[in-house]
C-alpha atoms as a PDB file:
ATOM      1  CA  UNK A   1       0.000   0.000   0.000  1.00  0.00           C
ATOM      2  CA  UNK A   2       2.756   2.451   0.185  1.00  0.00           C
ATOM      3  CA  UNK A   3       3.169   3.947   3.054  1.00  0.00           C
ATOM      4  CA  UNK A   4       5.338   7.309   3.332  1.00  0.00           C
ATOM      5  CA  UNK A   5       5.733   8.941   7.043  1.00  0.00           C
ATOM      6  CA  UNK A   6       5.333  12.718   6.387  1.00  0.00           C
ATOM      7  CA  UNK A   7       5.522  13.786  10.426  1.00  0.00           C
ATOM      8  CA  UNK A   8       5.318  12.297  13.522  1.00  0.00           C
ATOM      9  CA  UNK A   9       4.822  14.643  16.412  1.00  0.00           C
ATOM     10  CA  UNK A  10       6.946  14.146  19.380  1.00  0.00           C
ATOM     11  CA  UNK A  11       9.501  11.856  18.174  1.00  0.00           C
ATOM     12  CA  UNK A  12       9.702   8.493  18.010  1.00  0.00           C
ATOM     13  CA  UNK A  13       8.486   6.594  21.496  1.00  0.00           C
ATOM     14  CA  UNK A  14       4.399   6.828  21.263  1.00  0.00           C
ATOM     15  CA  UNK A  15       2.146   8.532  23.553  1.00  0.00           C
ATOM     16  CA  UNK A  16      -1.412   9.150  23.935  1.00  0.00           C
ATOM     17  CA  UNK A  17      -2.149  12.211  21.766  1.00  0.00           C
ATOM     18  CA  UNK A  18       0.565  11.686  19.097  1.00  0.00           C
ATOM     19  CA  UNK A  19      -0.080  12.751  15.756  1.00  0.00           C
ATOM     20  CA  UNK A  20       1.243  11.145  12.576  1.00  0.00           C
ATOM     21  CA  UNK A  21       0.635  11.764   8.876  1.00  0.00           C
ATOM     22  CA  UNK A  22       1.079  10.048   6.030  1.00  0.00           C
ATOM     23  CA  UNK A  23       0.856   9.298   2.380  1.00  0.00           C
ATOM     24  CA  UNK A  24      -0.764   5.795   1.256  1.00  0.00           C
ATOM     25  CA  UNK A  25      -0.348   4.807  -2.300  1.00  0.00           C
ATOM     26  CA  UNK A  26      -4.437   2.716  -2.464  1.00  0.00           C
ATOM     27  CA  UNK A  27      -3.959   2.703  -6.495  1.00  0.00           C
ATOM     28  CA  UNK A  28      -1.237   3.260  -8.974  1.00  0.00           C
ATOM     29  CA  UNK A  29      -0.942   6.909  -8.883  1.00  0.00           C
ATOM     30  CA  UNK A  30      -3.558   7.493  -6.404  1.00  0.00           C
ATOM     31  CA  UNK A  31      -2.039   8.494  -3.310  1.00  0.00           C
ATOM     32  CA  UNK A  32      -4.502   9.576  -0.390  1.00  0.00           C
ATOM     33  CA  UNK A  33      -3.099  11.845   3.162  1.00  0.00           C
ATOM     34  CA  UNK A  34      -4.096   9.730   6.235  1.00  0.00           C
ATOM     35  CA  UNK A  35      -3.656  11.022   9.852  1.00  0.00           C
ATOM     36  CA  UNK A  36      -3.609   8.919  12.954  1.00  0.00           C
ATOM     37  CA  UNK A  37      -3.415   9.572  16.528  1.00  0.00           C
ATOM     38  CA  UNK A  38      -2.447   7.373  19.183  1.00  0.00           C
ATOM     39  CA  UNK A  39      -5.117   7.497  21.912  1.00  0.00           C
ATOM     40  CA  UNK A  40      -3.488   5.084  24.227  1.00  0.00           C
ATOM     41  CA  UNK A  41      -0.356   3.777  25.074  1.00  0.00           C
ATOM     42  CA  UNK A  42      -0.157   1.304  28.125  1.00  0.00           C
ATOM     43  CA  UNK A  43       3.570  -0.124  28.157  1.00  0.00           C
ATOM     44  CA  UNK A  44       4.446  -2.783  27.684  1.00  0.00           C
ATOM     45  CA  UNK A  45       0.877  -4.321  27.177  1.00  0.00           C
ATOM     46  CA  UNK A  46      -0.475  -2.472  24.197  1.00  0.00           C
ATOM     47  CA  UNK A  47      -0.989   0.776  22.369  1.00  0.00           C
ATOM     48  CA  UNK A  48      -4.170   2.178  19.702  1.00  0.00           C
ATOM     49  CA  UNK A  49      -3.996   4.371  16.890  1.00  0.00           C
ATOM     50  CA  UNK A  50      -7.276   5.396  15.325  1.00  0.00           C
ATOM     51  CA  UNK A  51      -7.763   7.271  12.018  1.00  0.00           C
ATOM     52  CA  UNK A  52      -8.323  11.281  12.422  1.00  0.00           C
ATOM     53  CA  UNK A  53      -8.376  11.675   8.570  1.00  0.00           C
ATOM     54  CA  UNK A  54      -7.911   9.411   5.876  1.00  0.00           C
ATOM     55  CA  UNK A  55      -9.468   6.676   3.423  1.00  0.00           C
ATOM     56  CA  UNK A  56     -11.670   4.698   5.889  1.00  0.00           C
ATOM     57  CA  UNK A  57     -14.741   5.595   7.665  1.00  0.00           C
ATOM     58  CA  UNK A  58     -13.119   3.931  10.921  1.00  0.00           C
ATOM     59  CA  UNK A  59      -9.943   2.939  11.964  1.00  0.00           C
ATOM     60  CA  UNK A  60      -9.274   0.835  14.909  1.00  0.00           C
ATOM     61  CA  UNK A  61      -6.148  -0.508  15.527  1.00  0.00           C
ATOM     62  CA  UNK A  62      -4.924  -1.843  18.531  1.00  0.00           C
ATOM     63  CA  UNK A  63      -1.575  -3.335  18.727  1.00  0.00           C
ATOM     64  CA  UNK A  64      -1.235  -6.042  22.132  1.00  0.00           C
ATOM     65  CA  UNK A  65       2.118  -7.524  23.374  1.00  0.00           C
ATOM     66  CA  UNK A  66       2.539 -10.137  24.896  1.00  0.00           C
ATOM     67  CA  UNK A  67       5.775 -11.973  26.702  1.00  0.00           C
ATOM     68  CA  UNK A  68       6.218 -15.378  25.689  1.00  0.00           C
ATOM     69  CA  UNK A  69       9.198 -17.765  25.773  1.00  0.00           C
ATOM     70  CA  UNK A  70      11.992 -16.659  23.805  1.00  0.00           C
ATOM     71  CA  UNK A  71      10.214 -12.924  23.179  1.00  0.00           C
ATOM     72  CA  UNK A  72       7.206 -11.780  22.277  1.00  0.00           C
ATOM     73  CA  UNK A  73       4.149 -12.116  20.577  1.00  0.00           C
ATOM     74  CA  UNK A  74       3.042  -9.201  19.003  1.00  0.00           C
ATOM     75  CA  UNK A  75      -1.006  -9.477  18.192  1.00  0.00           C
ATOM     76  CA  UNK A  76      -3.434  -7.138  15.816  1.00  0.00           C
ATOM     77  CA  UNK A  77      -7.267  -6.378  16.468  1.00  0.00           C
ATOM     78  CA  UNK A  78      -8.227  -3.951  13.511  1.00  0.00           C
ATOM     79  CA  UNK A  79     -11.419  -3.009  13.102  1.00  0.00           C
ATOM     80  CA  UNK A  80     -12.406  -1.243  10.000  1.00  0.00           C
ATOM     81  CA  UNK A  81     -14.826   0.265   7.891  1.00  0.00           C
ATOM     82  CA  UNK A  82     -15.046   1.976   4.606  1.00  0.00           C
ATOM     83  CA  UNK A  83     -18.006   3.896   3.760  1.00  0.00           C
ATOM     84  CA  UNK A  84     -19.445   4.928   0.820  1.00  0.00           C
ATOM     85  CA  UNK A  85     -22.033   2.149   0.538  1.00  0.00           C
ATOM     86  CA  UNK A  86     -22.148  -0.153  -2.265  1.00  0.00           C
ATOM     87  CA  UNK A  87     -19.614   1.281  -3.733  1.00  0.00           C
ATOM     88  CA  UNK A  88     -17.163   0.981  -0.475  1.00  0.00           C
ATOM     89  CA  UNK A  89     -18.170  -2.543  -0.383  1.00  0.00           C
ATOM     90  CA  UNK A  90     -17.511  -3.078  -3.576  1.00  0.00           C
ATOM     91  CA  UNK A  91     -14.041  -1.852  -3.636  1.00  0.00           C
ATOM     92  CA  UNK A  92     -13.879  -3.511   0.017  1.00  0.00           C
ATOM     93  CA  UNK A  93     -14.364  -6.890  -1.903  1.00  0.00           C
ATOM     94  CA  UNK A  94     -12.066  -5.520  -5.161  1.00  0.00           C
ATOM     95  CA  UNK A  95      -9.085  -4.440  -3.731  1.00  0.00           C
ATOM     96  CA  UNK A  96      -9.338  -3.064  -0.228  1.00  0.00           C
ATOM     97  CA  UNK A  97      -9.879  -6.392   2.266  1.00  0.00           C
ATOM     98  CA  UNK A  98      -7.357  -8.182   0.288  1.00  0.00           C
ATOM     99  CA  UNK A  99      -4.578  -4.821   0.516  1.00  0.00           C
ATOM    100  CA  UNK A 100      -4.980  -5.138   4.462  1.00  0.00           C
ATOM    101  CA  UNK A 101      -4.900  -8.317   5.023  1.00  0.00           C
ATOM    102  CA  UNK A 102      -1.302  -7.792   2.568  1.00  0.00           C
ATOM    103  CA  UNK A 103      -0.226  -5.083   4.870  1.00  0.00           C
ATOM    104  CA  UNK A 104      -0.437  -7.223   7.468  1.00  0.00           C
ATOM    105  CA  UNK A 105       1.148 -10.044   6.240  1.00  0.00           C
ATOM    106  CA  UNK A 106       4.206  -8.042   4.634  1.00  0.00           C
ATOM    107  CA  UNK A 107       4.750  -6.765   8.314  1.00  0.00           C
ATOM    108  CA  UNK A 108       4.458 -10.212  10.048  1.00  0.00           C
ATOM    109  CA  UNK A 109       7.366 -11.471   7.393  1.00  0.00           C
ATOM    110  CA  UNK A 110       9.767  -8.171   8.387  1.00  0.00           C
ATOM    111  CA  UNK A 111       9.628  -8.943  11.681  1.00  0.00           C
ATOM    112  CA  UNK A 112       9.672 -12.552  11.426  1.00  0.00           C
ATOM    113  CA  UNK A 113      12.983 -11.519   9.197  1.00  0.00           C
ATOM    114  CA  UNK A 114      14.607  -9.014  11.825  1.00  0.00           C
ATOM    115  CA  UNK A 115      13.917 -11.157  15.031  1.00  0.00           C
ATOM    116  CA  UNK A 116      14.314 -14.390  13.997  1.00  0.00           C
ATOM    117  CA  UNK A 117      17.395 -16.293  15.713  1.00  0.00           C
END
């Protein structure tokens, strides 16, 4: 999806309140702004970003760790919705459903990458 950090307010460690923008490439050549804000941060349990601005309708996201042998297990709840009625749907079934569920994955295999032994 294409995902280019514009600003992130307050540096890097998150914190209830922080801002960050992007752009997000949903099409070739179609690139839409999206702003998130953290809304809470509970170390080292879990934090949430929600969408301010952006392509969806809602944006839920809420990011849980979780100590296990040998490190730990990162888990996603997102909970999402894209408006526009039929034709959000639509697109929902298209393009968009399968795009997260690729975000997702792409992420999962970085990590695995990075942190495996």
């Amino acid at each position: 999806m294409g995902f280019e950090i514009l600003y992130v307010s307050g540096g890097e460690k998150a914190y209830a309140g922080q801002i960050i923008r992007y752009n997000v490439s949903v099409l070739p050549g179609i690139k839409l702004h999206w702003v998130t804000e953290i809304t809470q941060v509970k170390e080292p349990l879990h934090f949430i970003d929600e969408q301010r601005f952006g392509p969806y309708a809602l944006w839920h996201h809420q990011h849980h760790f979780k100590e296990v042998d040998g490190g730990v297990e990162m888990t996603d709840e997102v909970n999402y919705a894209i408006g526009y009625g039929f034709i959000g749907r639509l697109a929902h079934w298209l393009f968009v459903g399968k795009e997260v569920n690729r975000i997702f994955d792409h992420r999962y295999q970085v990590l695995e990458r990075h942190f495996k032994r």
